[in-house]
PDB file of N, CA and C in Angstrom:
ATOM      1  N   UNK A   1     -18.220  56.905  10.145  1.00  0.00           N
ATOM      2  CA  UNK A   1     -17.430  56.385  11.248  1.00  0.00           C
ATOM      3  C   UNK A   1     -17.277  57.437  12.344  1.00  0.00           C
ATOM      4  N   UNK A   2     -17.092  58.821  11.781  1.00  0.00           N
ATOM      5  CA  UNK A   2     -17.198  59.606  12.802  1.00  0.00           C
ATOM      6  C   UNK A   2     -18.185  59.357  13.867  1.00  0.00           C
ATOM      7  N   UNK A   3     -19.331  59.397  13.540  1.00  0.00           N
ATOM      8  CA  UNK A   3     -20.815  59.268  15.261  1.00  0.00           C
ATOM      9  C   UNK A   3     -19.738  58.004  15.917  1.00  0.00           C
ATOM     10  N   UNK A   4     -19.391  56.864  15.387  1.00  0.00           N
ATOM     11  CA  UNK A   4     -19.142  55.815  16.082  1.00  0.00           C
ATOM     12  C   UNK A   4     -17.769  56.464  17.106  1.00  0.00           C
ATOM     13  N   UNK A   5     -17.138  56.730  16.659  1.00  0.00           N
ATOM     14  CA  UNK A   5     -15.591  57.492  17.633  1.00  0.00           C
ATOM     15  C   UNK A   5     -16.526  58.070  18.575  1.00  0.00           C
ATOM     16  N   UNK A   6     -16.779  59.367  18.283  1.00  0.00           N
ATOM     17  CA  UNK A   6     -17.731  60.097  19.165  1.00  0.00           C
ATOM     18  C   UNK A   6     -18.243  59.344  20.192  1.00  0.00           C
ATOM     19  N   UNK A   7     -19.304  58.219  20.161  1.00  0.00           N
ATOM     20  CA  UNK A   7     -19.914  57.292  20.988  1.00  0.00           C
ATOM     21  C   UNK A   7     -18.529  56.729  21.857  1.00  0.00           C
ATOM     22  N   UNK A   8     -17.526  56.064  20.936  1.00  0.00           N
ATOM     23  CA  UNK A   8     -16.403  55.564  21.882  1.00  0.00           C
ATOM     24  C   UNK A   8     -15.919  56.106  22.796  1.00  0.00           C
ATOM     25  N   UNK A   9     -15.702  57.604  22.344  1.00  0.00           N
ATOM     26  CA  UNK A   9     -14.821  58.145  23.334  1.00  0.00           C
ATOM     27  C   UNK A   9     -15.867  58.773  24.515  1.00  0.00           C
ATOM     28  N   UNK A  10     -17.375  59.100  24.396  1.00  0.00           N
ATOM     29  CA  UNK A  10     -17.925  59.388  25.823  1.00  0.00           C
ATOM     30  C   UNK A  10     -18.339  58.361  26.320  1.00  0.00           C
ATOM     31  N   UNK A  11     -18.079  56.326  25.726  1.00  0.00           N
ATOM     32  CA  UNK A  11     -18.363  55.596  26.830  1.00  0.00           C
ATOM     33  C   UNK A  11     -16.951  55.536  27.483  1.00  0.00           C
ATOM     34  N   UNK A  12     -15.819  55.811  27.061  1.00  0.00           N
ATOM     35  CA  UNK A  12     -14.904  55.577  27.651  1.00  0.00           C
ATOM     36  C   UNK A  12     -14.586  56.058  28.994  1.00  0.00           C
ATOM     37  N   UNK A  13     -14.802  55.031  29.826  1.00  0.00           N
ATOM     38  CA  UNK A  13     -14.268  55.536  31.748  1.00  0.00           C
ATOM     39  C   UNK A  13     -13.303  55.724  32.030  1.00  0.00           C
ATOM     40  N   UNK A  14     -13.171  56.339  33.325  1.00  0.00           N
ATOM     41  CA  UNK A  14     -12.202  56.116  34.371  1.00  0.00           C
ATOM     42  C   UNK A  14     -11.875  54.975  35.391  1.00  0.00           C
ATOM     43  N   UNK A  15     -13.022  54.037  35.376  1.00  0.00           N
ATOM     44  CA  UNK A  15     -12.980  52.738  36.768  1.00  0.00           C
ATOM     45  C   UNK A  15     -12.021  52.072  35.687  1.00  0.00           C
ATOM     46  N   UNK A  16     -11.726  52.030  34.256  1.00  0.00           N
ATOM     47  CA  UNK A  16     -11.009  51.204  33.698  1.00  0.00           C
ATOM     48  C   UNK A  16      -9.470  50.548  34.414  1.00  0.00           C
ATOM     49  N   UNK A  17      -9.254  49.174  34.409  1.00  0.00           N
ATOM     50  CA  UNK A  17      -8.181  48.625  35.565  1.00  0.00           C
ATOM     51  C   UNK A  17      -6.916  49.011  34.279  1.00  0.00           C
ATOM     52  N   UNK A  18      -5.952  49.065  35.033  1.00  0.00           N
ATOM     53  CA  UNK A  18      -4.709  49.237  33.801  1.00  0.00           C
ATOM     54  C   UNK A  18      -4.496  48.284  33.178  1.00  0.00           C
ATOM     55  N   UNK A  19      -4.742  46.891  34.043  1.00  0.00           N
ATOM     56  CA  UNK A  19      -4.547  45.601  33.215  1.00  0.00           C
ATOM     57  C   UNK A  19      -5.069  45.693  32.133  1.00  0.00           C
ATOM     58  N   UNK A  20      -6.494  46.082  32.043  1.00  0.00           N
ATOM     59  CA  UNK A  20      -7.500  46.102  30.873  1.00  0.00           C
ATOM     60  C   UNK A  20      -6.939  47.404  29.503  1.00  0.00           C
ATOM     61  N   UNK A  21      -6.664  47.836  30.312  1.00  0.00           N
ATOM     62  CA  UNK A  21      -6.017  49.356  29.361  1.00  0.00           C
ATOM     63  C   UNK A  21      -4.955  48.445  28.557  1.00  0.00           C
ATOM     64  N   UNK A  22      -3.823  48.097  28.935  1.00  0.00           N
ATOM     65  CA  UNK A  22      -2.784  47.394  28.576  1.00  0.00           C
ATOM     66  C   UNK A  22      -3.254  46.213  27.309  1.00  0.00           C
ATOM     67  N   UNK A  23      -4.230  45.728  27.963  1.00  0.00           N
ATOM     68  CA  UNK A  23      -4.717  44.703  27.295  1.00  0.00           C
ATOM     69  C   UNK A  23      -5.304  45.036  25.762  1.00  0.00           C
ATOM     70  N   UNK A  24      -6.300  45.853  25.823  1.00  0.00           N
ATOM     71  CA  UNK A  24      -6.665  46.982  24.994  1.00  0.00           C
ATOM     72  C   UNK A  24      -6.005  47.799  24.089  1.00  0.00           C
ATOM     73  N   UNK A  25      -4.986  48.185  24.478  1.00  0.00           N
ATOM     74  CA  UNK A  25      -3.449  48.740  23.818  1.00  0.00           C
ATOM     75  C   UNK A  25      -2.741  47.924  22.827  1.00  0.00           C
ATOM     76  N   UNK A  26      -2.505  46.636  23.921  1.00  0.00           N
ATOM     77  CA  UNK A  26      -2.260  45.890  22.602  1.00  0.00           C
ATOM     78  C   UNK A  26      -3.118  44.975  21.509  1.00  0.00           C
ATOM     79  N   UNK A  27      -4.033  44.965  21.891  1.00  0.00           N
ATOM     80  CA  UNK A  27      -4.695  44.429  20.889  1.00  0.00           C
ATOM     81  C   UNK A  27      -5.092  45.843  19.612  1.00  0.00           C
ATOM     82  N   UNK A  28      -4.809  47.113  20.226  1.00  0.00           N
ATOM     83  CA  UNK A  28      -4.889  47.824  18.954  1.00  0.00           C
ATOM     84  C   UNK A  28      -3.727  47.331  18.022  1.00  0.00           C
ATOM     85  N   UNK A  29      -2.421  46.984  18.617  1.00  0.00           N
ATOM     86  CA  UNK A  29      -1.296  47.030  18.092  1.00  0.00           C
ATOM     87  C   UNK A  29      -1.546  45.518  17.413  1.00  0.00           C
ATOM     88  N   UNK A  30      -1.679  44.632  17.708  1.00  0.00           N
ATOM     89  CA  UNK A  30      -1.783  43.538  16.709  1.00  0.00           C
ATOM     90  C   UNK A  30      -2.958  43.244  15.841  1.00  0.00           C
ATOM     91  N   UNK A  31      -3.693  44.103  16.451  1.00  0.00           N
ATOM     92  CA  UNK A  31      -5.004  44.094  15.171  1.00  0.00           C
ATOM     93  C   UNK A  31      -5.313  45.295  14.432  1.00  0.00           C
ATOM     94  N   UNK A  32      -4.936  46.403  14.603  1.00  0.00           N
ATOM     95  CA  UNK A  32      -5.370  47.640  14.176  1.00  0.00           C
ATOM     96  C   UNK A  32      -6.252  48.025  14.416  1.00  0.00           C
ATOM     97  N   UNK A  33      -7.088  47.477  15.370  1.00  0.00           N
ATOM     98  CA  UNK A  33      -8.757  48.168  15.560  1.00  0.00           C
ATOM     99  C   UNK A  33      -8.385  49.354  16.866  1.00  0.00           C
ATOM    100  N   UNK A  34      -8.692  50.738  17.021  1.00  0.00           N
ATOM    101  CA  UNK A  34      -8.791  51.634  17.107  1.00  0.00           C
ATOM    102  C   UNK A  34      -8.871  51.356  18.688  1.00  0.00           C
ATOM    103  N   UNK A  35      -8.837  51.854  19.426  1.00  0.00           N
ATOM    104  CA  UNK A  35      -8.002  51.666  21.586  1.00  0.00           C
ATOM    105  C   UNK A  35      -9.913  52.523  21.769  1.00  0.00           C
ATOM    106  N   UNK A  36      -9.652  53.597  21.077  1.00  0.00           N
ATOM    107  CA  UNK A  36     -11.091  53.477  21.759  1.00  0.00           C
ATOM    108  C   UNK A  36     -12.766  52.809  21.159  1.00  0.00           C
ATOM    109  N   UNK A  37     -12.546  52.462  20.320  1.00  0.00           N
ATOM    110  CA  UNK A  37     -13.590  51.273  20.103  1.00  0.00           C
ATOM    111  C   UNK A  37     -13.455  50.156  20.692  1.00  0.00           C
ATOM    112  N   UNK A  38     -12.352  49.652  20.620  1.00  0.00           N
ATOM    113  CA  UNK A  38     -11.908  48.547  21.624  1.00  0.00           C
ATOM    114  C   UNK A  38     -12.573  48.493  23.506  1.00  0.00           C
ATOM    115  N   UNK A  39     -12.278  50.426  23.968  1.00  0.00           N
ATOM    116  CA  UNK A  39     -13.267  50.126  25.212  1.00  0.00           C
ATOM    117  C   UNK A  39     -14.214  50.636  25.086  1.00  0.00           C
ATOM    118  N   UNK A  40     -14.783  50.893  24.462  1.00  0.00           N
ATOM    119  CA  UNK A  40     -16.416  51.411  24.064  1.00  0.00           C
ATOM    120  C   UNK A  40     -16.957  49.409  24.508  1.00  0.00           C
ATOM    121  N   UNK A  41     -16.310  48.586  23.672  1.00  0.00           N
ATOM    122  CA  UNK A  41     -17.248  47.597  23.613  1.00  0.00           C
ATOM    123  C   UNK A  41     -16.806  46.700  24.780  1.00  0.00           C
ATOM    124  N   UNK A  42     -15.527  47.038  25.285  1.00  0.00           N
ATOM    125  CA  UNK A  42     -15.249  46.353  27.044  1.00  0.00           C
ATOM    126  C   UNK A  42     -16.059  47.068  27.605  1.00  0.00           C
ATOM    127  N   UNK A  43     -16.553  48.525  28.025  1.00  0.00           N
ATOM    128  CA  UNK A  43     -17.650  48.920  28.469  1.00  0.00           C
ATOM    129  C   UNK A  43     -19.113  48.362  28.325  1.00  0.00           C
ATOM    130  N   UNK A  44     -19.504  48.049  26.879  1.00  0.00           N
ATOM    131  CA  UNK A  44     -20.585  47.808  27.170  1.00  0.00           C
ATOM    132  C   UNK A  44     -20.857  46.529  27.171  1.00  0.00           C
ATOM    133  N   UNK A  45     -19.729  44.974  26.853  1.00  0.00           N
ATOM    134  CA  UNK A  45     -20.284  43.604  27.052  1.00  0.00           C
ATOM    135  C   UNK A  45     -20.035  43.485  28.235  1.00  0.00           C
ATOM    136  N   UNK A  46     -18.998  43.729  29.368  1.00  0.00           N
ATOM    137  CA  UNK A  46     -18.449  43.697  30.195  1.00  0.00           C
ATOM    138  C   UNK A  46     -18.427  44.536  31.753  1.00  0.00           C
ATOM    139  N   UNK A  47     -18.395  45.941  31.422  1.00  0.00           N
ATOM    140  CA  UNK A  47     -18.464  46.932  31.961  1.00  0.00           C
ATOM    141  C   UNK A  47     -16.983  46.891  32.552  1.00  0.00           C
ATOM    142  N   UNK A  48     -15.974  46.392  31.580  1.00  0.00           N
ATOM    143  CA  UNK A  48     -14.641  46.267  31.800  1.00  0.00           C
ATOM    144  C   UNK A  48     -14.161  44.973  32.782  1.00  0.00           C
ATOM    145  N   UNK A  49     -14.884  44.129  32.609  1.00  0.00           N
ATOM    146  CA  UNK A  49     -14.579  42.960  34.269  1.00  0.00           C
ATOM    147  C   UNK A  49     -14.115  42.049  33.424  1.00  0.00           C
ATOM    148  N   UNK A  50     -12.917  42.240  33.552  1.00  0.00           N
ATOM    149  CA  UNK A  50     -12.070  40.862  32.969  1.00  0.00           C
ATOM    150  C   UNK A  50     -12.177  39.657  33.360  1.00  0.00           C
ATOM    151  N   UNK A  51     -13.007  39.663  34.216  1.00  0.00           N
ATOM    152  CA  UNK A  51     -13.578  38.081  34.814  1.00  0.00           C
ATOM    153  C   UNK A  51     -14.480  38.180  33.913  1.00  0.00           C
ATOM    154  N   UNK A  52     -15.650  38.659  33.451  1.00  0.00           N
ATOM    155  CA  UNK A  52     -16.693  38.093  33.228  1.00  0.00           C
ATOM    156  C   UNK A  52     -16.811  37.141  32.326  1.00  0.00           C
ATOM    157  N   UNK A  53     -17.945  36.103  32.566  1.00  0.00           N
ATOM    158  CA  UNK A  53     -17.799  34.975  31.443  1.00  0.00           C
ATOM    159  C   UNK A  53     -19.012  35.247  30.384  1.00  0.00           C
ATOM    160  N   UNK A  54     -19.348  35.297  29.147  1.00  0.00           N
ATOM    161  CA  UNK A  54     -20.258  34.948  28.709  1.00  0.00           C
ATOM    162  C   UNK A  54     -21.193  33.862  28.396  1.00  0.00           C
ATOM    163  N   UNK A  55     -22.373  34.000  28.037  1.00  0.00           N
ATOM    164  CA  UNK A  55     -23.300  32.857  28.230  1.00  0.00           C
ATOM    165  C   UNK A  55     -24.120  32.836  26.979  1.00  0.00           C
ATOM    166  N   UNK A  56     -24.180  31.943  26.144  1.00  0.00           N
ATOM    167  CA  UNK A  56     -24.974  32.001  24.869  1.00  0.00           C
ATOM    168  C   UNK A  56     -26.401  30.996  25.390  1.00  0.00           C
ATOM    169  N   UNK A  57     -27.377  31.740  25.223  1.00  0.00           N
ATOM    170  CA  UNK A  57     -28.681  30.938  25.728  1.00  0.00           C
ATOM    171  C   UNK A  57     -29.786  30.400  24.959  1.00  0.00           C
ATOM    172  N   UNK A  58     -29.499  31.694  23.204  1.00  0.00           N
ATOM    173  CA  UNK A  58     -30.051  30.414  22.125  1.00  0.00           C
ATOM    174  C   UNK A  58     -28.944  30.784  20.830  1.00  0.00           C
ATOM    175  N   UNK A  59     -27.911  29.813  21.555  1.00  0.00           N
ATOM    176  CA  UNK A  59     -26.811  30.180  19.813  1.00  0.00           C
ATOM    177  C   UNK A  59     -27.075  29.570  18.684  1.00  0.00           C
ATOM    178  N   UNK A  60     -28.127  28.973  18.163  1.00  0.00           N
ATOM    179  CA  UNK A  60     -28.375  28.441  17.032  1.00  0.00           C
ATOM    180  C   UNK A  60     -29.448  29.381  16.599  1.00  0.00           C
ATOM    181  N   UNK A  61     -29.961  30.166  16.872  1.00  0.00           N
ATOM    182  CA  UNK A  61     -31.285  31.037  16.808  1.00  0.00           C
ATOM    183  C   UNK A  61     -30.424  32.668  16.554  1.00  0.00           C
ATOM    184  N   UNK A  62     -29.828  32.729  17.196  1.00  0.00           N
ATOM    185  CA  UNK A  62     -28.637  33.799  17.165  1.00  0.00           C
ATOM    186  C   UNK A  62     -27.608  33.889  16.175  1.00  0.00           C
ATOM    187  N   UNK A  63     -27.168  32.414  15.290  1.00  0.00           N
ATOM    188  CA  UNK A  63     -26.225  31.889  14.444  1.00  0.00           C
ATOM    189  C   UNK A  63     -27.095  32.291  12.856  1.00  0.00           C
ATOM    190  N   UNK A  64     -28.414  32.270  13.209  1.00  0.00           N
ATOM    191  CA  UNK A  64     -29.240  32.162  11.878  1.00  0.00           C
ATOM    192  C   UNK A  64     -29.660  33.708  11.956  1.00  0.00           C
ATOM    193  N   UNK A  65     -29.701  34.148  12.617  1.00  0.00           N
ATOM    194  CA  UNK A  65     -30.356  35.472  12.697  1.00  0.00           C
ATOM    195  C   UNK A  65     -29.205  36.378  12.054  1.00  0.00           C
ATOM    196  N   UNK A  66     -27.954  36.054  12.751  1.00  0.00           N
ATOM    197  CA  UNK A  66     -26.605  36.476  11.898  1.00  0.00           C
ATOM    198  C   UNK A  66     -26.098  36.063  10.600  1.00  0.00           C
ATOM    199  N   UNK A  67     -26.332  34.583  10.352  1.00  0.00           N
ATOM    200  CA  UNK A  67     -26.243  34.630   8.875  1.00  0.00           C
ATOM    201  C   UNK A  67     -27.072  35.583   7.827  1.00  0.00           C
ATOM    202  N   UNK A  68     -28.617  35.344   8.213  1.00  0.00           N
ATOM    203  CA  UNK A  68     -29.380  36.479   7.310  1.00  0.00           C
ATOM    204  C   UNK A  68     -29.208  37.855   7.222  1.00  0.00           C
ATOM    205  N   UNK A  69     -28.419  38.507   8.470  1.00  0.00           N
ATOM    206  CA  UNK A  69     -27.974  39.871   8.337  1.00  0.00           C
ATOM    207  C   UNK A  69     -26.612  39.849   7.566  1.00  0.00           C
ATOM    208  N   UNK A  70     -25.813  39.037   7.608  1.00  0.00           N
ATOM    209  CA  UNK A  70     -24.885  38.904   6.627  1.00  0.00           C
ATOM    210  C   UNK A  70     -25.232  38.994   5.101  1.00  0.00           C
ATOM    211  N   UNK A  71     -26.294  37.893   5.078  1.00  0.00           N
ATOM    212  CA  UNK A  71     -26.224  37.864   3.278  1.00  0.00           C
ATOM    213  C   UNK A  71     -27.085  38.937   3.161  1.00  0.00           C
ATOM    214  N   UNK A  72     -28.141  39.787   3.696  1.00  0.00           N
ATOM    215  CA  UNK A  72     -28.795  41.154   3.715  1.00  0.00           C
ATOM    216  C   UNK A  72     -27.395  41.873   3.016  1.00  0.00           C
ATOM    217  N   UNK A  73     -26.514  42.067   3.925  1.00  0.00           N
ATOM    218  CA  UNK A  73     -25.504  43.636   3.140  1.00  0.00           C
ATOM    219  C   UNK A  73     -25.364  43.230   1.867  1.00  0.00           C
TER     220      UNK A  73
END
């Protein structure tokens, strides 16, 4: 787990909006997942834009590809 922190904390920016910080904050607090993994991955689906929408373009192809990496572990 250590490399992974490491990675978190040098994607972590400065353009980050406070809204997003806040937002981020608390979701450590009701989920326990760690403030900077949390913006490691607003950095990289997002690049922190709380607007952005996502778009799934083959989710049934994507759904199966994830089940088999599941039953893999």
């Amino acid at each position: 787990m250590l490399p992974l922190s490491l990675l978190a904390l040098s994607i972590t920016s400065q353009e980050i909006d406070i809204n997003t910080k806040k937002g981020l904050q608390n979701a450590e607090r009701k989920y326990g997942i760690n403030e900077n993994l949390l913006t490691a991955m607003s950095k990289v689906e997002s690049d922190h834009n709380q607007y952005a929408i996502g778009t799934i373009t083959n989710g049934l192809e994507q759904l199966k590809e994830l089940k088999e990496y599941f039953r893999s572990l």
